[in-house]
Protein backbone atom coordinates (compact mmCIF):
# COMPACT_ATOMS: atom_id res chain seq x y z
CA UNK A 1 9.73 19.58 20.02
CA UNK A 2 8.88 20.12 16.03
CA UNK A 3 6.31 18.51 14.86
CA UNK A 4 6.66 16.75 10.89
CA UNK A 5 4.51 15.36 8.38
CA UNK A 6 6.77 13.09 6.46
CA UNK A 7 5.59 12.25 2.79
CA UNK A 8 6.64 8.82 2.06
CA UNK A 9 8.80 10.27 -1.14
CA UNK A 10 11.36 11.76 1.95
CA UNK A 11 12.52 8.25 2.76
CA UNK A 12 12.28 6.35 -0.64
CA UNK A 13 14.62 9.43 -1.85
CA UNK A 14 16.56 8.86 1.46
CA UNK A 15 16.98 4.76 0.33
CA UNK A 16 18.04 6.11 -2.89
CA UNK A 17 15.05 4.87 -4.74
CA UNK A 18 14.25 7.40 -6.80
CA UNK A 19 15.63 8.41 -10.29
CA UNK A 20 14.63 11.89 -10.16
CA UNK A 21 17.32 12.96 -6.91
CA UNK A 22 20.19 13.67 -7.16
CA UNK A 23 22.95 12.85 -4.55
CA UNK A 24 22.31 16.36 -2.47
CA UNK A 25 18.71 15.52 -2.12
CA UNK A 26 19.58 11.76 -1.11
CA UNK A 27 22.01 13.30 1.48
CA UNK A 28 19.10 16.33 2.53
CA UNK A 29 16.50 13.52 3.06
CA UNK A 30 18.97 11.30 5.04
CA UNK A 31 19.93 14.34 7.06
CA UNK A 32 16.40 15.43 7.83
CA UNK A 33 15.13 12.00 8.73
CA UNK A 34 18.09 11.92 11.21
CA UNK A 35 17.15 15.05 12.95
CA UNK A 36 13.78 13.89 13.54
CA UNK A 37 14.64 11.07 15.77
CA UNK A 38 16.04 13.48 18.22
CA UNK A 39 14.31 16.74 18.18
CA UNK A 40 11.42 15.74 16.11
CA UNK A 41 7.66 14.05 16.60
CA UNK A 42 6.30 12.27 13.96
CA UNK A 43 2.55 12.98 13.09
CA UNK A 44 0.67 9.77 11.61
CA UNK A 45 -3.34 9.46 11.30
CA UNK A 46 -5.13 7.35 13.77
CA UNK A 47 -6.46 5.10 10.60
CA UNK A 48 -3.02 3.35 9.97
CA UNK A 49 -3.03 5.51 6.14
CA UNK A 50 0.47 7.37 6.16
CA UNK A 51 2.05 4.02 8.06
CA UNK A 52 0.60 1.50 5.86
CA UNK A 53 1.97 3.66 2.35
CA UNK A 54 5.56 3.89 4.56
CA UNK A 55 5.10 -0.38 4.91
CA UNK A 56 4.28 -0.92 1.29
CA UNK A 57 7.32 1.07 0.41
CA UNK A 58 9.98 0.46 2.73
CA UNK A 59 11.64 -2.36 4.34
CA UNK A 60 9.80 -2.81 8.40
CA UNK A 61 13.40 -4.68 9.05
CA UNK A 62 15.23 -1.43 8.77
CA UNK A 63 17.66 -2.25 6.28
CA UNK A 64 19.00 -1.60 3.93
CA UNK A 65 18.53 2.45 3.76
CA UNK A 66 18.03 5.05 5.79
CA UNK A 67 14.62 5.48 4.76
CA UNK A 68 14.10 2.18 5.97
CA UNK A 69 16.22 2.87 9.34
CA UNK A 70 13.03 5.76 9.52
CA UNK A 71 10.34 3.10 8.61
CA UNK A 72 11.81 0.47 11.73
CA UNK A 73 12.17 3.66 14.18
CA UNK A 74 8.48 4.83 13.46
CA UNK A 75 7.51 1.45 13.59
CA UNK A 76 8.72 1.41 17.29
CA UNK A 77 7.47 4.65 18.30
CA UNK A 78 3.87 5.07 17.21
CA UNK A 79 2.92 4.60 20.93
CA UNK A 80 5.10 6.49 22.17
CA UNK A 81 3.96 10.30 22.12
CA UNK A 82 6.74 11.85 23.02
CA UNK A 83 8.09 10.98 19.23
CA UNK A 84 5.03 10.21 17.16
CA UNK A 85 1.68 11.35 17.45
CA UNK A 86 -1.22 9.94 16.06
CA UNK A 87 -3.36 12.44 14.93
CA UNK A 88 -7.21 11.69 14.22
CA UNK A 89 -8.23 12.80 10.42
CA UNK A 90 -12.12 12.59 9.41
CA UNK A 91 -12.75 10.58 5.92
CA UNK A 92 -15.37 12.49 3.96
CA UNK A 93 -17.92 10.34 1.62
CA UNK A 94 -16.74 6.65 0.63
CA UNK A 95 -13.68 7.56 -1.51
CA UNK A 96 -10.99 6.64 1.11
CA UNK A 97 -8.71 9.50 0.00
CA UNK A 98 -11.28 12.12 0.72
CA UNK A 99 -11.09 13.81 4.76
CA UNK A 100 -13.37 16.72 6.20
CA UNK A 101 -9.86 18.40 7.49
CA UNK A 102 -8.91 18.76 3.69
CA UNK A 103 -9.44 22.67 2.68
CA UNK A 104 -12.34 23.07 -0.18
CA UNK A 105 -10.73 25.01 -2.11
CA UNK A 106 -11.07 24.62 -5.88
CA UNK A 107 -7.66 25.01 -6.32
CA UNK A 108 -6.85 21.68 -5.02
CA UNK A 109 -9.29 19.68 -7.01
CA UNK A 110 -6.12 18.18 -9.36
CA UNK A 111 -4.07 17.92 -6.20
CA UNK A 112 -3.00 14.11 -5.70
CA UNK A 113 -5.86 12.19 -4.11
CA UNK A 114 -2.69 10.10 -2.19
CA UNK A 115 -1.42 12.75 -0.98
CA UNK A 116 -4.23 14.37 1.00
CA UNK A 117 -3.74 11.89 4.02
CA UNK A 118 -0.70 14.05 4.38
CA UNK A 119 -2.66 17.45 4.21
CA UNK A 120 -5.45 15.97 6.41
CA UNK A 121 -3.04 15.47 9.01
CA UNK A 122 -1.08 18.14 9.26
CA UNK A 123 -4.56 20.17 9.49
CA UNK A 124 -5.92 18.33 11.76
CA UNK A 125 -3.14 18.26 14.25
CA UNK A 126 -3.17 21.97 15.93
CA UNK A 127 0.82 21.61 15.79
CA UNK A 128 1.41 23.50 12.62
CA UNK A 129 3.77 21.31 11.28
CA UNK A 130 5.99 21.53 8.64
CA UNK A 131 5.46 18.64 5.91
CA UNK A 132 8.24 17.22 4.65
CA UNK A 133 8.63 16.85 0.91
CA UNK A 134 11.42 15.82 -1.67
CA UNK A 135 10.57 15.23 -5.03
CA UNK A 136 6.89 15.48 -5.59
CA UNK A 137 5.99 17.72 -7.84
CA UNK A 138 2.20 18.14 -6.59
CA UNK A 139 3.35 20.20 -3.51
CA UNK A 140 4.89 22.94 -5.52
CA UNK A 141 2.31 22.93 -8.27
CA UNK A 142 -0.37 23.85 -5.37
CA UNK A 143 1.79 25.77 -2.94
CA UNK A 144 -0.22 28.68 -2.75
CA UNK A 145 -3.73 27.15 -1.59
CA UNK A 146 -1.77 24.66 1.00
CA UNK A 147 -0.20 27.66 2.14
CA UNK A 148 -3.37 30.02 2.10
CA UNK A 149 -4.48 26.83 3.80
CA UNK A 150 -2.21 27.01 6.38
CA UNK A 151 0.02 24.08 5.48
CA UNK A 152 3.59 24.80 6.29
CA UNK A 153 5.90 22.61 3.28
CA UNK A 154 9.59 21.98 3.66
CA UNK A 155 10.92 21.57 0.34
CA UNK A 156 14.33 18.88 1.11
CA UNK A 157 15.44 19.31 -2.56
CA UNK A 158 14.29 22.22 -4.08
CA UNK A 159 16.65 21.41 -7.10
CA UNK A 160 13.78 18.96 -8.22
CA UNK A 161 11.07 21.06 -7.09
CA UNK A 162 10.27 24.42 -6.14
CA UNK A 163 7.29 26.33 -5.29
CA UNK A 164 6.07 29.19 -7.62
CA UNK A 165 5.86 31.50 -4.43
């Protein structure tokens, strides 16, 4: 089975929630989401970080998106390994965004401070997973350190952003 690191912008987009997408990456995220319940395994950290920004952002009911359809399924899963995996990332100092897995590379000093849970993980995990992203911008503007770092990106909607390499 694949192995994903889902960046919470793939199901907002998915739910339609975001201003930026346009209806082809609403329909790429939907469709990517959807092929993770059957031939994918969800990575999460061990700390509750990537599940608690999916909770603050979508609905835990699963309804009325398909983003939130993703949040209920993950919900239900995180136990179960053969679908999600919860993968154990090391924080680094007291700043709670800050994890030993992260690569020091200088390059990434500007990179979003949110967004290196998702890094972290995907590191950390052995799996070499690919990281799913839709329409942040901060993947593509430091593409070539995550990739020198050994971070594999999936760009859902390249339309909105694509990596200079």
């Amino acid at each position: 089975m694949s192995c994903y690191v889902v960046d919470a912008n793939v199901p907002i987009v998915a739910n339609g929630r975001s201003e930026q997408a346009d209806a082809d990456c609403v329909i790429s995220c939907i469709e990517a989401l959807q092929s993770i319940y059957g031939t994918g395994t969800v990575l999460l950290d061990d700390a509750m970080l990537i599940l608690s920004e999916y909770m603050g952002n979508l609905s835990m009911s699963g309804q009325p998106g398909p983003g939130d359809a993703f949040m209920k399924w993950v919900w239900q899963v995180q136990a179960n390994e053969q679908f999600c995996r919860q993968v154990h990332i090391s924080p680094a100092g007291n700043d709670a965004n800050t994890f030993e897995e992260f690569p020091d590379d200088p390059r990434l000093k500007s990179f979003d401070p949110s967004d290196r849970k998702y890094v972290a993980v995907a590191l950390a995990s052995g799996s070499a997973p690919e990281l799913l992203n839709a329409v942040d911008p901060d993947w593509s503007e430091h593409f070539e350190p995550l990739r020198d770092a050994g971070v594999k990106i999936k760009f859902l909607c390249p339309q909105h952003v694509c990596p200079r390499s």
